[in-house]
PDB file of N, CA and C in Angstrom:
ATOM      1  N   UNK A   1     -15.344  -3.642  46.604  1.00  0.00           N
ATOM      2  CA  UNK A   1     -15.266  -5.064  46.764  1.00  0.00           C
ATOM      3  C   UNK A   1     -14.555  -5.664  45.554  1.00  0.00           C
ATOM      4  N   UNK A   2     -13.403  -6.206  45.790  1.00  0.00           N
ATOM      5  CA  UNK A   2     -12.941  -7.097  44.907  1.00  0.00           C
ATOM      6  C   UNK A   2     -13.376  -8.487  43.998  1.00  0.00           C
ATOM      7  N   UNK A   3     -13.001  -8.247  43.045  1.00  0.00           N
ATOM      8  CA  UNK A   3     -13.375 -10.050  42.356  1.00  0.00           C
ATOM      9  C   UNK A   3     -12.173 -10.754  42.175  1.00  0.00           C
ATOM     10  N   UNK A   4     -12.562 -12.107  42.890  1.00  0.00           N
ATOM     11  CA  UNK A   4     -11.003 -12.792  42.915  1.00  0.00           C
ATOM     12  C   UNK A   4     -11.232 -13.552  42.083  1.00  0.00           C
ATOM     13  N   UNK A   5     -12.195 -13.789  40.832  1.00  0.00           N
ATOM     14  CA  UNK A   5     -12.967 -14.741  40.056  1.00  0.00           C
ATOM     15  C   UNK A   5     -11.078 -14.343  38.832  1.00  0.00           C
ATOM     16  N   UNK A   6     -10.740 -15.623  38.927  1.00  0.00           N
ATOM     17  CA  UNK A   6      -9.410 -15.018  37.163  1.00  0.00           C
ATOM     18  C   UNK A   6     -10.052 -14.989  36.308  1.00  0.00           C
ATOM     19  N   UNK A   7     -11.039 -15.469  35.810  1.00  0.00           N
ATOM     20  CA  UNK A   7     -12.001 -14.837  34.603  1.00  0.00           C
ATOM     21  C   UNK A   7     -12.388 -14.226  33.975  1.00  0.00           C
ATOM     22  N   UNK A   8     -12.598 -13.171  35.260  1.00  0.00           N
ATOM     23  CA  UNK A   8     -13.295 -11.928  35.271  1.00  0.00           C
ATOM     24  C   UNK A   8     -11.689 -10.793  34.662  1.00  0.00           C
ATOM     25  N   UNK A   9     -10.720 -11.147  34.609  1.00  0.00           N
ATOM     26  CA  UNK A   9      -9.811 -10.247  34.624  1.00  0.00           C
ATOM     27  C   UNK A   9      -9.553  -9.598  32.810  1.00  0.00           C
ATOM     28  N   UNK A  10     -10.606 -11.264  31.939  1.00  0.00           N
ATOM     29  CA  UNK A  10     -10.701 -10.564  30.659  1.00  0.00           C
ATOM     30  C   UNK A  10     -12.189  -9.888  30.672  1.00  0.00           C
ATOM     31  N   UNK A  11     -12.483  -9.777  31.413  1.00  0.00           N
ATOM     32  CA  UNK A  11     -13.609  -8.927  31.065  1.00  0.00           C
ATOM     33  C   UNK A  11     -13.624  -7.198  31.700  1.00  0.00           C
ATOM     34  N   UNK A  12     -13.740  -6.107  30.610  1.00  0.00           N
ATOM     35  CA  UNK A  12     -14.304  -4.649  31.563  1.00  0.00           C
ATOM     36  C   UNK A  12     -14.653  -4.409  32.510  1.00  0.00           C
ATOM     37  N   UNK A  13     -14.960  -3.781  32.799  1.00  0.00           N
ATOM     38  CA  UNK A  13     -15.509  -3.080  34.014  1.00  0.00           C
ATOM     39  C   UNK A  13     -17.042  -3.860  34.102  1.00  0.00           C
ATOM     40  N   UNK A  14     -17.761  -3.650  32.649  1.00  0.00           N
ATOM     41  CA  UNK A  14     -19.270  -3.688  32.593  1.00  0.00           C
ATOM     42  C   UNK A  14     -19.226  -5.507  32.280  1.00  0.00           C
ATOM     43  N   UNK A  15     -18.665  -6.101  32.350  1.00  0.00           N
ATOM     44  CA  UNK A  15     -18.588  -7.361  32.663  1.00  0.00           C
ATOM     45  C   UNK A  15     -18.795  -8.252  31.158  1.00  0.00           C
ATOM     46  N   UNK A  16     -18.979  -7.228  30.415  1.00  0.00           N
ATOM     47  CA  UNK A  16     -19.293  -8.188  28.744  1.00  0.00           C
ATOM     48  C   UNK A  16     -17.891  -8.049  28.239  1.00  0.00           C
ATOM     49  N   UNK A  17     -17.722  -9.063  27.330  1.00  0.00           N
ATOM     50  CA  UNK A  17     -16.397  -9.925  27.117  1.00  0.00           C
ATOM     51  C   UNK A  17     -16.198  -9.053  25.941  1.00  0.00           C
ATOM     52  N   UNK A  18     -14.775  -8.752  25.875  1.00  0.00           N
ATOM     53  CA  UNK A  18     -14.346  -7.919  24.694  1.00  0.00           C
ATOM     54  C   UNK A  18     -14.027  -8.371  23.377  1.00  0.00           C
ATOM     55  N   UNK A  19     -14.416  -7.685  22.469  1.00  0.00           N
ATOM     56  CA  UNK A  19     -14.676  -7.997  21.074  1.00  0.00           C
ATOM     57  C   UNK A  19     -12.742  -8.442  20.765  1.00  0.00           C
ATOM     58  N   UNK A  20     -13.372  -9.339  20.173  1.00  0.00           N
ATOM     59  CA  UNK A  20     -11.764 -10.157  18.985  1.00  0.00           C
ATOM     60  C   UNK A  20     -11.507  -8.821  18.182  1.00  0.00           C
ATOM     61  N   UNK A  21      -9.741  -8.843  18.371  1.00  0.00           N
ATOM     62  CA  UNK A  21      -9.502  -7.865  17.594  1.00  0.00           C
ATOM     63  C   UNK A  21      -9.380  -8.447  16.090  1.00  0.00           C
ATOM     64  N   UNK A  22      -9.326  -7.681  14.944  1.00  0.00           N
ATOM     65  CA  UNK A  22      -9.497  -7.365  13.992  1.00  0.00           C
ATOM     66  C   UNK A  22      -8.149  -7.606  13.431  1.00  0.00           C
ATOM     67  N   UNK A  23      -7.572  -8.839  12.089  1.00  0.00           N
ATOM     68  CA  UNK A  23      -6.615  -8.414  11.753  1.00  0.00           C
ATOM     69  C   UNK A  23      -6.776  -7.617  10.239  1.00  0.00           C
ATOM     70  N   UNK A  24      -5.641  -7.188  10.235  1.00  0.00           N
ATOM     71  CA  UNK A  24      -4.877  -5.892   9.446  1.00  0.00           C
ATOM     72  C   UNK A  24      -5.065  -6.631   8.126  1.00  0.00           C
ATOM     73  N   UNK A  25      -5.789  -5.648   7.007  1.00  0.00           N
ATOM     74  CA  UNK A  25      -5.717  -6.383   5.470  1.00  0.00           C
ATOM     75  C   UNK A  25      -4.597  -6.193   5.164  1.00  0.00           C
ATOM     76  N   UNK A  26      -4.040  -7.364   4.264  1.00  0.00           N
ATOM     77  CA  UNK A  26      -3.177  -7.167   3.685  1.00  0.00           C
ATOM     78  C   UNK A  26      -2.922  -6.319   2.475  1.00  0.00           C
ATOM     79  N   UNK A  27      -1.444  -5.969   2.290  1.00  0.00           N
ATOM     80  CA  UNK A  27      -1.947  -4.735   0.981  1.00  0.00           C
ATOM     81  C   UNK A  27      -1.774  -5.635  -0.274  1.00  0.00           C
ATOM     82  N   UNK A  28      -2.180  -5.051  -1.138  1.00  0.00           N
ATOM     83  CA  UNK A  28      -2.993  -5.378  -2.447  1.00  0.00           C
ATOM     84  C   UNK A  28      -1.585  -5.535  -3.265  1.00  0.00           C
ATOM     85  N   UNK A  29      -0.968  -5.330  -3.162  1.00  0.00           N
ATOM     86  CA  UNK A  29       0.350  -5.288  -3.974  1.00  0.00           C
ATOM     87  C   UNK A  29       1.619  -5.913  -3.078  1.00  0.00           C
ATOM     88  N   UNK A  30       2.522  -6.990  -3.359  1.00  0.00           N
ATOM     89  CA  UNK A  30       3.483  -6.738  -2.012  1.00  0.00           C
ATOM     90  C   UNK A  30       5.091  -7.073  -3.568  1.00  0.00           C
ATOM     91  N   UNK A  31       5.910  -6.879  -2.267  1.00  0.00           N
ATOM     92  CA  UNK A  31       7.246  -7.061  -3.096  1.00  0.00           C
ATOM     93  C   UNK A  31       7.352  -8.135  -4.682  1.00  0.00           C
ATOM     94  N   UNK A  32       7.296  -8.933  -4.276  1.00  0.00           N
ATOM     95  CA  UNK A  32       7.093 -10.145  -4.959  1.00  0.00           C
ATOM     96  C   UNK A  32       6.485  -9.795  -6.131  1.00  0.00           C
ATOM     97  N   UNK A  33       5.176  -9.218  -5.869  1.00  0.00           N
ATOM     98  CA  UNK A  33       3.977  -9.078  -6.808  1.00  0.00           C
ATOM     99  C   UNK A  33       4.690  -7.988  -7.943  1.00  0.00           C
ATOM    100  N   UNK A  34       5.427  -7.060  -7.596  1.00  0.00           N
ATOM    101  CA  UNK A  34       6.313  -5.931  -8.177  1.00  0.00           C
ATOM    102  C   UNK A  34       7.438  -6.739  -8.675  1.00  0.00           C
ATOM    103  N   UNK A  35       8.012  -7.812  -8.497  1.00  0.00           N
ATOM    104  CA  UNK A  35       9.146  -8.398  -8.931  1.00  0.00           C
ATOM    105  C   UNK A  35       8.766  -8.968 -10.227  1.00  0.00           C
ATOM    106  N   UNK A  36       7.041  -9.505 -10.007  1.00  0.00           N
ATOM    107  CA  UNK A  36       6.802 -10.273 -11.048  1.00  0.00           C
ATOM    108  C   UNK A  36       6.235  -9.645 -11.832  1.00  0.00           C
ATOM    109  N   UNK A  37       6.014  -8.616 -11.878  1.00  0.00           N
ATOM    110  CA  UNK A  37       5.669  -7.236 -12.919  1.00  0.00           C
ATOM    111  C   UNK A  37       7.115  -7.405 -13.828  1.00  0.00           C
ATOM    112  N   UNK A  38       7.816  -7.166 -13.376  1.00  0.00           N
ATOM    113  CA  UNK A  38       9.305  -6.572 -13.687  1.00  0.00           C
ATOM    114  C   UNK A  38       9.699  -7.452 -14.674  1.00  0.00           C
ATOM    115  N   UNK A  39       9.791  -9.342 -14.395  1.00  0.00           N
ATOM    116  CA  UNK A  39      10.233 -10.498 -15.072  1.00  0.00           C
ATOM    117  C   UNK A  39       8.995 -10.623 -16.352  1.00  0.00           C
ATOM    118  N   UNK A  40       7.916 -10.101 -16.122  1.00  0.00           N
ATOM    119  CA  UNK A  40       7.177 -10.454 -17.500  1.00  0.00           C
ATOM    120  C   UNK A  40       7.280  -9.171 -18.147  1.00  0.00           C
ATOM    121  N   UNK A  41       7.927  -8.148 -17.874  1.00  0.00           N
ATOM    122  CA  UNK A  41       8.062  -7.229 -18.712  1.00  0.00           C
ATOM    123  C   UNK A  41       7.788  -5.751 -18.449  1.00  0.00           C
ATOM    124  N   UNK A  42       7.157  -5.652 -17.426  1.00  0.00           N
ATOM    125  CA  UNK A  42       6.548  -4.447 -17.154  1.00  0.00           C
ATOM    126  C   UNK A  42       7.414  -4.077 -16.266  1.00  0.00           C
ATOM    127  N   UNK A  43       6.995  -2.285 -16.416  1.00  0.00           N
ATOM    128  CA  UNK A  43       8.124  -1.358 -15.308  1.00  0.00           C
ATOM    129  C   UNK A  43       7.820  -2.428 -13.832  1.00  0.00           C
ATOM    130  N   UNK A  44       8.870  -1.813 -13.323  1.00  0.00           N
ATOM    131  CA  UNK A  44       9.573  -2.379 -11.737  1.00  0.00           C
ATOM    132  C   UNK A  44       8.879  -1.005 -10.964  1.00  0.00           C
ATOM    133  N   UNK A  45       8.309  -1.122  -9.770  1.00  0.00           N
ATOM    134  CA  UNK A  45       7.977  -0.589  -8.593  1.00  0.00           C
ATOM    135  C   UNK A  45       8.985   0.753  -8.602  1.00  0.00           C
ATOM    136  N   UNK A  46      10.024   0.262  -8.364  1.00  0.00           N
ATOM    137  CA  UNK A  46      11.472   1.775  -8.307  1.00  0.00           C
ATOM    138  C   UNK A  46      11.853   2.437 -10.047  1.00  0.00           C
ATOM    139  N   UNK A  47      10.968   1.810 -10.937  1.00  0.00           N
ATOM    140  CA  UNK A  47      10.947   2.782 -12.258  1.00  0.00           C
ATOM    141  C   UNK A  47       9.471   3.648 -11.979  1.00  0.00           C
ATOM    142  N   UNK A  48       8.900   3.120 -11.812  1.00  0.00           N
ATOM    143  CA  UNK A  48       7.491   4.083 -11.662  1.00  0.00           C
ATOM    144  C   UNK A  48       7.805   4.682 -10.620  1.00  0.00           C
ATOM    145  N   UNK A  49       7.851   4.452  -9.406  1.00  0.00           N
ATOM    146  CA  UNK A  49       8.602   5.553  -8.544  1.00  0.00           C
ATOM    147  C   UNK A  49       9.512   6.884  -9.120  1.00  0.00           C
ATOM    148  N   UNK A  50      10.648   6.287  -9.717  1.00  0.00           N
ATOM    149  CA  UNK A  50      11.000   7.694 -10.219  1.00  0.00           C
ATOM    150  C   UNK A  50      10.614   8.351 -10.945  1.00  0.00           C
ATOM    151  N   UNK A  51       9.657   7.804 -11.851  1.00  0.00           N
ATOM    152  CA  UNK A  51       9.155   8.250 -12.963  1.00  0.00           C
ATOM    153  C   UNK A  51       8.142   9.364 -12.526  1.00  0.00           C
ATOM    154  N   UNK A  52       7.215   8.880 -11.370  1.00  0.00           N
ATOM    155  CA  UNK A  52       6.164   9.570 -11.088  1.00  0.00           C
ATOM    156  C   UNK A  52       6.979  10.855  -9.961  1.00  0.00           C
ATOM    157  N   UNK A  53       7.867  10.451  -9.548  1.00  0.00           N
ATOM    158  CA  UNK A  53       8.544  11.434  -8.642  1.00  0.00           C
ATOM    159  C   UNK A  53       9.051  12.784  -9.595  1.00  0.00           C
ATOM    160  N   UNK A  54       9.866  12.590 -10.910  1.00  0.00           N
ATOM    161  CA  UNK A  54      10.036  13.169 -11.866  1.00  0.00           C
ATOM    162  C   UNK A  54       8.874  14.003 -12.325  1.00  0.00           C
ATOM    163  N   UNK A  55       7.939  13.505 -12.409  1.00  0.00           N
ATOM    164  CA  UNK A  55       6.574  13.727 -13.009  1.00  0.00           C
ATOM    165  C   UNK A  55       6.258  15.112 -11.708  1.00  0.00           C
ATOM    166  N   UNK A  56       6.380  14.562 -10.309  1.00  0.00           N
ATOM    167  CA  UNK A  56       5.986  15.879  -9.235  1.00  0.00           C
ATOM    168  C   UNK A  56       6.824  16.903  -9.571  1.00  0.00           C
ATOM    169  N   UNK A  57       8.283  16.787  -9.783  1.00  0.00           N
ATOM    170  CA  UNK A  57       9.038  17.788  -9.467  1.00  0.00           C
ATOM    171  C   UNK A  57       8.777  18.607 -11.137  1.00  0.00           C
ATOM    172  N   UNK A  58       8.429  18.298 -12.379  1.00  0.00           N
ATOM    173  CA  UNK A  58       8.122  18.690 -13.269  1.00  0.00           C
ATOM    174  C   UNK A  58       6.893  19.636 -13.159  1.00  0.00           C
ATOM    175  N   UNK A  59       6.060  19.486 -12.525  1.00  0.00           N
ATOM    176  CA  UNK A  59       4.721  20.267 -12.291  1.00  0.00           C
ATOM    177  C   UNK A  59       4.691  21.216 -10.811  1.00  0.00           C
ATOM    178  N   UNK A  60       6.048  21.037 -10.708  1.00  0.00           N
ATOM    179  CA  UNK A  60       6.345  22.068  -9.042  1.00  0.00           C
ATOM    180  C   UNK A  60       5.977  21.621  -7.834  1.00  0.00           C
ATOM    181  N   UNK A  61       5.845  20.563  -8.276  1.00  0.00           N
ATOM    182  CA  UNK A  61       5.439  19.904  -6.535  1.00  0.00           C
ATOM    183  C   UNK A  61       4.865  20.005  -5.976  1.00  0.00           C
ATOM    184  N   UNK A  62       3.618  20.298  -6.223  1.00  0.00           N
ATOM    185  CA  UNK A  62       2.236  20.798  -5.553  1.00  0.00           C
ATOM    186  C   UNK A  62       1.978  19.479  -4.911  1.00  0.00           C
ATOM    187  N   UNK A  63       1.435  19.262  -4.031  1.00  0.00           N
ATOM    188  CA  UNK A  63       0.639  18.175  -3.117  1.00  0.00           C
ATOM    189  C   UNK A  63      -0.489  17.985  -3.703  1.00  0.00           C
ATOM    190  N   UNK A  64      -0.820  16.345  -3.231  1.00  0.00           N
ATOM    191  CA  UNK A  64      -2.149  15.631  -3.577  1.00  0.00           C
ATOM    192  C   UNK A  64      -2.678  15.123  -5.046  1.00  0.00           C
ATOM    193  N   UNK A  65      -1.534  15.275  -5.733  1.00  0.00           N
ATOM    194  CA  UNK A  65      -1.898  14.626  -7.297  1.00  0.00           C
ATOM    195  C   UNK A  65      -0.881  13.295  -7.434  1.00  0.00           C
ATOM    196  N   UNK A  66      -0.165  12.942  -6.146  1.00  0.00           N
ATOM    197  CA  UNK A  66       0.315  12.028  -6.402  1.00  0.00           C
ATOM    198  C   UNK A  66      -0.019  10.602  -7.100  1.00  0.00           C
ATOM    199  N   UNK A  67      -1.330  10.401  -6.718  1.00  0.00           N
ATOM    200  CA  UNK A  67      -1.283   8.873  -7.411  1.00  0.00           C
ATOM    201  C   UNK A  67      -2.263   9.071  -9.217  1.00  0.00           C
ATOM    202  N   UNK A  68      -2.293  10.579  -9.403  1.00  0.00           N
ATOM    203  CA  UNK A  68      -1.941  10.757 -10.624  1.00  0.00           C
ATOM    204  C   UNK A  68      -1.108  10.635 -11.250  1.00  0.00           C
ATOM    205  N   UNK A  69       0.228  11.198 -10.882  1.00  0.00           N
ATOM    206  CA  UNK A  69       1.139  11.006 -11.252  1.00  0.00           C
ATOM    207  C   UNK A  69       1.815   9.542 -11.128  1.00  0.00           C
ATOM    208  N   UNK A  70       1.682   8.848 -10.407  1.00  0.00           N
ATOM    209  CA  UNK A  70       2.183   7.222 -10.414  1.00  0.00           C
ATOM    210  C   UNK A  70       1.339   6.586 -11.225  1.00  0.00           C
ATOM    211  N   UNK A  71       0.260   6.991 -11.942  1.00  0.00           N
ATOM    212  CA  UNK A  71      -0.629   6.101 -13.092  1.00  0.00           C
ATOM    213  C   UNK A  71      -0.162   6.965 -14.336  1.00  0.00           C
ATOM    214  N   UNK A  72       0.153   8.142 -14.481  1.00  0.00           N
ATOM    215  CA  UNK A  72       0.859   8.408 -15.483  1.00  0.00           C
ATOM    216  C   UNK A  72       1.951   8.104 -15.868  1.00  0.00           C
ATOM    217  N   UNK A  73       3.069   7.914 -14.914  1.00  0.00           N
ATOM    218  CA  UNK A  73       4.521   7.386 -15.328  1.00  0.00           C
ATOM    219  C   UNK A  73       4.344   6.260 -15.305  1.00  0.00           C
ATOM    220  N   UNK A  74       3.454   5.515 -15.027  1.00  0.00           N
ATOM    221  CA  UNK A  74       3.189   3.717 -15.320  1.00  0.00           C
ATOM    222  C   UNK A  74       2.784   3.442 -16.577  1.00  0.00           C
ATOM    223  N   UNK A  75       1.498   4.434 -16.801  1.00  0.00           N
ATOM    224  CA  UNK A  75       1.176   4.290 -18.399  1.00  0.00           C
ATOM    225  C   UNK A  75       2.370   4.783 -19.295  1.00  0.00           C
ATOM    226  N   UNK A  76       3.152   5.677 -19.235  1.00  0.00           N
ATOM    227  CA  UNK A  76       4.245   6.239 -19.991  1.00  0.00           C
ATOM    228  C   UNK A  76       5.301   5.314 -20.090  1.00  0.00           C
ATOM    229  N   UNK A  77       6.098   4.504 -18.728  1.00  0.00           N
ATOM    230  CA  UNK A  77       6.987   3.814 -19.195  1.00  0.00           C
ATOM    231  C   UNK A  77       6.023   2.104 -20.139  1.00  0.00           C
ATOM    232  N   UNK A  78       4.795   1.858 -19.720  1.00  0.00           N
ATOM    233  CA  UNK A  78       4.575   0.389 -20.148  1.00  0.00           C
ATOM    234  C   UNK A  78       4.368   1.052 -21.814  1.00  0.00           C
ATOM    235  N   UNK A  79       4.080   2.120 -22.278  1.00  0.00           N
ATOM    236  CA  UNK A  79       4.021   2.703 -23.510  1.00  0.00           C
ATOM    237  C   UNK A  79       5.206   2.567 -24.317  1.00  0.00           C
ATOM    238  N   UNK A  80       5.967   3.342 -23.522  1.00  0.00           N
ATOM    239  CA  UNK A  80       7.611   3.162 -24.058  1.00  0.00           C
ATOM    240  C   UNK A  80       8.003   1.768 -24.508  1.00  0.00           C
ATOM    241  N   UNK A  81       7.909   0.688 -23.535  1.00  0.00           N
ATOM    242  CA  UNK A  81       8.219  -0.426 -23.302  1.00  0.00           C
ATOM    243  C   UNK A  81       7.627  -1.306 -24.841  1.00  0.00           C
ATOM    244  N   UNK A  82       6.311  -0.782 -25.163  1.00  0.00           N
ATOM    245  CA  UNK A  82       5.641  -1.331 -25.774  1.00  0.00           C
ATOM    246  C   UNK A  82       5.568  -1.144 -26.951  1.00  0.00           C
ATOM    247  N   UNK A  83       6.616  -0.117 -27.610  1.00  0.00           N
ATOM    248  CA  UNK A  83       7.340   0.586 -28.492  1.00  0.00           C
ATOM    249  C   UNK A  83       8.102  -0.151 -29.030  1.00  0.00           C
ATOM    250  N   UNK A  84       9.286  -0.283 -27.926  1.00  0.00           N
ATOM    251  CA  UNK A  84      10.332  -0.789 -27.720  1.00  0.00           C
ATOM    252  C   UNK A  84      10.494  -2.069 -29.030  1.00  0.00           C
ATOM    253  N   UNK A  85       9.301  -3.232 -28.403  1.00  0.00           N
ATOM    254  CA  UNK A  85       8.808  -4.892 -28.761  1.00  0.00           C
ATOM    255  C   UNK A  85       8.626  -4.190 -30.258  1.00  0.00           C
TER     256      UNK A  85
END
């Protein structure tokens, strides 16, 4: 037996109304936020990138120490940097 109710067409099978979807967190860091690293002084997003990429291929490239390595070439270049001054 059909339901010709249009109502019913947001609801399941089991007739309870479906949960609001969920939006997506935003990430914690975005472009901008890396730009403005860069203008007050600190490494840029694509220096720690290479830095920490450098950093993998130096230790053979083993998997899963990556975001070791991106807090080490961050601390290393803001070190440098801080030399520098």
């Amino acid at each position: 037996m059909a339901n010709n109710n249009p109502e019913s067409s947001n609801l399941p099978q089991s007739g309870t109304p479906r949960p609001t979807p969920r939006r997506r967190a935003q990430p914690a860091h975005t472009l901008s936020e890396a730009g403005d690293r860069e203008l007050r002084g600190g490494p840029s997003h694509s220096q720690i990138a290479e830095a920490a990429y450098l950093r993998y291929l130096s230790r053979g490239g083993g998997h899963g120490r990556d975001l070791d390595d991106w807090i080490e070439a961050e601390r290393e270049l803001r070190a440098e940097r801080s030399h520098q001054t």
